[in-house]
C-alpha atoms as a PDB file:
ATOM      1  CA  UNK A   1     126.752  75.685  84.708  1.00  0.00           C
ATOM      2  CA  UNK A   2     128.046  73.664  88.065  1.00  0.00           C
ATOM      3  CA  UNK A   3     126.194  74.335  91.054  1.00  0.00           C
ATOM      4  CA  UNK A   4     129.334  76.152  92.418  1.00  0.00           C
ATOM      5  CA  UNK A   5     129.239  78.254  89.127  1.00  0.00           C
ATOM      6  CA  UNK A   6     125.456  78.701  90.255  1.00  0.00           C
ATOM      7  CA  UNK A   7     126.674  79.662  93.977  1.00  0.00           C
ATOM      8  CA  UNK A   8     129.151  82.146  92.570  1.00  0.00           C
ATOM      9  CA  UNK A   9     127.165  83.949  90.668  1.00  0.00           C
ATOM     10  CA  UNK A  10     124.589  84.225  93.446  1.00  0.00           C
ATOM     11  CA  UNK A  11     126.679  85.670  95.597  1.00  0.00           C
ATOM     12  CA  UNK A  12     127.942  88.057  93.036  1.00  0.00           C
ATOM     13  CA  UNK A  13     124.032  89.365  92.716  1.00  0.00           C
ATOM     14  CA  UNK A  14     123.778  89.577  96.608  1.00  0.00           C
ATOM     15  CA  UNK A  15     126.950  91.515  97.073  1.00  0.00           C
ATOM     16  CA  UNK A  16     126.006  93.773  94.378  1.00  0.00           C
ATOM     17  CA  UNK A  17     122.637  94.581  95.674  1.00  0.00           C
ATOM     18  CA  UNK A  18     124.061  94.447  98.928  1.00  0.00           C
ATOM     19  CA  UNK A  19     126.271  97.264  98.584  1.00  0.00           C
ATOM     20  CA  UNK A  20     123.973  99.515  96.949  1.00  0.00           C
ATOM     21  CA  UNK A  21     121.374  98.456 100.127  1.00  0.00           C
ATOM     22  CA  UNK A  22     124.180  99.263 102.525  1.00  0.00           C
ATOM     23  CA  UNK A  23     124.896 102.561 101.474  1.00  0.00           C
ATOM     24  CA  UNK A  24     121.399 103.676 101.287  1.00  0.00           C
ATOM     25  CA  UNK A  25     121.047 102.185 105.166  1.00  0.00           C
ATOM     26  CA  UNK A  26     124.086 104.433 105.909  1.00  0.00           C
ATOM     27  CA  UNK A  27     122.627 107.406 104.228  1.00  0.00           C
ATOM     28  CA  UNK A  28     119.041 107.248 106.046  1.00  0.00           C
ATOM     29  CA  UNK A  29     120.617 106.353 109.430  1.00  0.00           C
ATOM     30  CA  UNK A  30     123.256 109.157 108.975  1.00  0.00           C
ATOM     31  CA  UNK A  31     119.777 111.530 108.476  1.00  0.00           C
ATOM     32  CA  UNK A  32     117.450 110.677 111.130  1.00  0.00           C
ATOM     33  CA  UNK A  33     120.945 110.171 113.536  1.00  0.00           C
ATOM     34  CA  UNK A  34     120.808 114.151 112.764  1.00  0.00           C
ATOM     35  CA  UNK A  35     117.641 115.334 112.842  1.00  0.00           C
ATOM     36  CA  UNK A  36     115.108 115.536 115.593  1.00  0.00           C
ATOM     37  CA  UNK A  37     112.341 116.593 113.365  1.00  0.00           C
ATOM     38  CA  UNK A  38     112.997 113.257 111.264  1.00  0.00           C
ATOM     39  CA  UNK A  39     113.010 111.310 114.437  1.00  0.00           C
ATOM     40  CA  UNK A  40     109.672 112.934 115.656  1.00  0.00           C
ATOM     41  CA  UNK A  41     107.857 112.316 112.627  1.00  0.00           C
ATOM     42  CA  UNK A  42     108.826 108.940 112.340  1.00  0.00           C
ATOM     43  CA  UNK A  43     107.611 108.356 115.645  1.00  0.00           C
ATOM     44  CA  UNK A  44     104.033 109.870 115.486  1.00  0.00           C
ATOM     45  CA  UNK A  45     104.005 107.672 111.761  1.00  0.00           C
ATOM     46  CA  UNK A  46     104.599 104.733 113.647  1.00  0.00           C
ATOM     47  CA  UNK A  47     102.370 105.802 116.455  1.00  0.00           C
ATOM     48  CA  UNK A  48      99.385 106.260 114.211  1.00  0.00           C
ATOM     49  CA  UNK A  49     100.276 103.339 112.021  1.00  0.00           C
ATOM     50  CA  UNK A  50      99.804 101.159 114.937  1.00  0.00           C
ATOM     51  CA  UNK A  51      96.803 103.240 116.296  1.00  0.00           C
ATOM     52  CA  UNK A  52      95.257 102.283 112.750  1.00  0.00           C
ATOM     53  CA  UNK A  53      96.178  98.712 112.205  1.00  0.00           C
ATOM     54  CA  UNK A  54      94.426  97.794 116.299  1.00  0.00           C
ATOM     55  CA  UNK A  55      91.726  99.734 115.389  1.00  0.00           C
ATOM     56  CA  UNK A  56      90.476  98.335 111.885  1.00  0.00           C
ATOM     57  CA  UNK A  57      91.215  94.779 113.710  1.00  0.00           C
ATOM     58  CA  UNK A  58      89.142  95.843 116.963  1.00  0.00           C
ATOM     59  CA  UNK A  59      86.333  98.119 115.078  1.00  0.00           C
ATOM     60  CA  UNK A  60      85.851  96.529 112.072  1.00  0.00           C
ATOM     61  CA  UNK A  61      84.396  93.046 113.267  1.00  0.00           C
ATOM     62  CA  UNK A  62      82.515  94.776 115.940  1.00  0.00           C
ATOM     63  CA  UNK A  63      80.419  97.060 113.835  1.00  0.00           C
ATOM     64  CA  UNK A  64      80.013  94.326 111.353  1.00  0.00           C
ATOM     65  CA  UNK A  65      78.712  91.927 114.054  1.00  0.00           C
ATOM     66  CA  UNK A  66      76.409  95.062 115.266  1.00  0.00           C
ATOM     67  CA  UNK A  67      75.109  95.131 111.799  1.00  0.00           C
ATOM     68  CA  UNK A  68      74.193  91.514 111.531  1.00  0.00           C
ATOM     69  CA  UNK A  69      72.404  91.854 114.765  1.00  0.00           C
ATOM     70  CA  UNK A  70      70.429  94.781 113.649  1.00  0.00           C
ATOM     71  CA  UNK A  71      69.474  93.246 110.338  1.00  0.00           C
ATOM     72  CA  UNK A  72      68.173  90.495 112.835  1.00  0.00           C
ATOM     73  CA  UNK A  73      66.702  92.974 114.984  1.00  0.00           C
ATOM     74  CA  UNK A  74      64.756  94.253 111.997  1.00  0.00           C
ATOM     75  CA  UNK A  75      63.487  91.034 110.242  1.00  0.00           C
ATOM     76  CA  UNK A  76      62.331  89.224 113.462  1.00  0.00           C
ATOM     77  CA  UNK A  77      59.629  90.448 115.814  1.00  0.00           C
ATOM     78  CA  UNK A  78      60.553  89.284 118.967  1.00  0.00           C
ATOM     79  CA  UNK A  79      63.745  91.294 119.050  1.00  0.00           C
ATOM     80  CA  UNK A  80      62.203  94.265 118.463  1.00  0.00           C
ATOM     81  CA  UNK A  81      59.523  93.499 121.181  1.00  0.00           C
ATOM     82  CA  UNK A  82      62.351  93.150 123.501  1.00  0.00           C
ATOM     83  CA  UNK A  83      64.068  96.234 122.847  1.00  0.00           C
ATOM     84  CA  UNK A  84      67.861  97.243 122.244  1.00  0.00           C
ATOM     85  CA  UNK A  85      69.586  94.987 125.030  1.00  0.00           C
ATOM     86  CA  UNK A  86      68.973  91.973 123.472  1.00  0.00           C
ATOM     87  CA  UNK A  87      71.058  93.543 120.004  1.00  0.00           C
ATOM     88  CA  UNK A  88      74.256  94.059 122.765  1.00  0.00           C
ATOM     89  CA  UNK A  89      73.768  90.997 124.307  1.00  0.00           C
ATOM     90  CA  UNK A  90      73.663  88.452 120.612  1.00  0.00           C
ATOM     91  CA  UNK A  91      76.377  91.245 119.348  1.00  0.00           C
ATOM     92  CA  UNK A  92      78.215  90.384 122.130  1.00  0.00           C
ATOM     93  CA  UNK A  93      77.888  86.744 122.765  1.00  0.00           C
ATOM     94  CA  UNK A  94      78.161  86.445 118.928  1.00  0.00           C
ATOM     95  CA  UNK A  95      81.594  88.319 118.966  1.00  0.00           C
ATOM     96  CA  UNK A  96      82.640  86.478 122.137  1.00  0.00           C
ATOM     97  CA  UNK A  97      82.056  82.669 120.813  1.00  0.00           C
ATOM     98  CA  UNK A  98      84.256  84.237 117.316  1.00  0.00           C
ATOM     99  CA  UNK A  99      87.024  84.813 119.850  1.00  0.00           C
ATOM    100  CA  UNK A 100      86.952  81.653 121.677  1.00  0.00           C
ATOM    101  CA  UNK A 101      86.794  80.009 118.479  1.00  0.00           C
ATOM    102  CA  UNK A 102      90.099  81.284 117.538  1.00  0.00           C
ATOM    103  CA  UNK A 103      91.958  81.120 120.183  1.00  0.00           C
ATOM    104  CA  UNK A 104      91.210  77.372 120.822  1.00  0.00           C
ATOM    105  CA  UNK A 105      92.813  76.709 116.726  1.00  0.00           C
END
């Protein structure tokens, strides 16, 4: 095969699919252009979606840096002397220098 013969063919594949894609597109548009309902519940989807996706990213390394500190807190004596401020204050100077780590690469 030529490289054009290559290019043709190509195309062929991509108009196929395309069309098929295209009316699909149509079709769903055509629905939630319609319906409220549809519109509403892809709205609260998205909604929570996001609402998940921030919170795993903000929660997740928080209460895993909490942990580490507390495991800390635990095996060494003079946290525990101090009490609980001094778990908040690595927790949060631990999480802080993370940040500044990555927004300086």
């Amino acid at each position: 095969y030529s490289s054009v013969a290559g290019r043709r063919l190509t195309r062929l594949d991509a108009t196929v699919g395309c069309l098929t894609s295209h009316r699909l597109n149509q079709a769903v548009r055509r629905a939630f252009r319609r319906s409220e309902a549809l519109q509403s519940i892809l709205l609260m989807t998205v909604v929570l979606a996001t609402a998940m996706v921030v919170g795993d990213g903000i929660l997740t390394p928080a209460i895993s840096m909490l942990g580490a500190v507390a495991g800390l807190q635990e095996a060494t004596d003079n946290f525990v002397s101090e009490g609980e401020h001094n778990l908040l204050f690595a927790a949060t100077a631990v999480l802080e220098g993370i940040v500044t780590l990555a927004c300086a690469a």
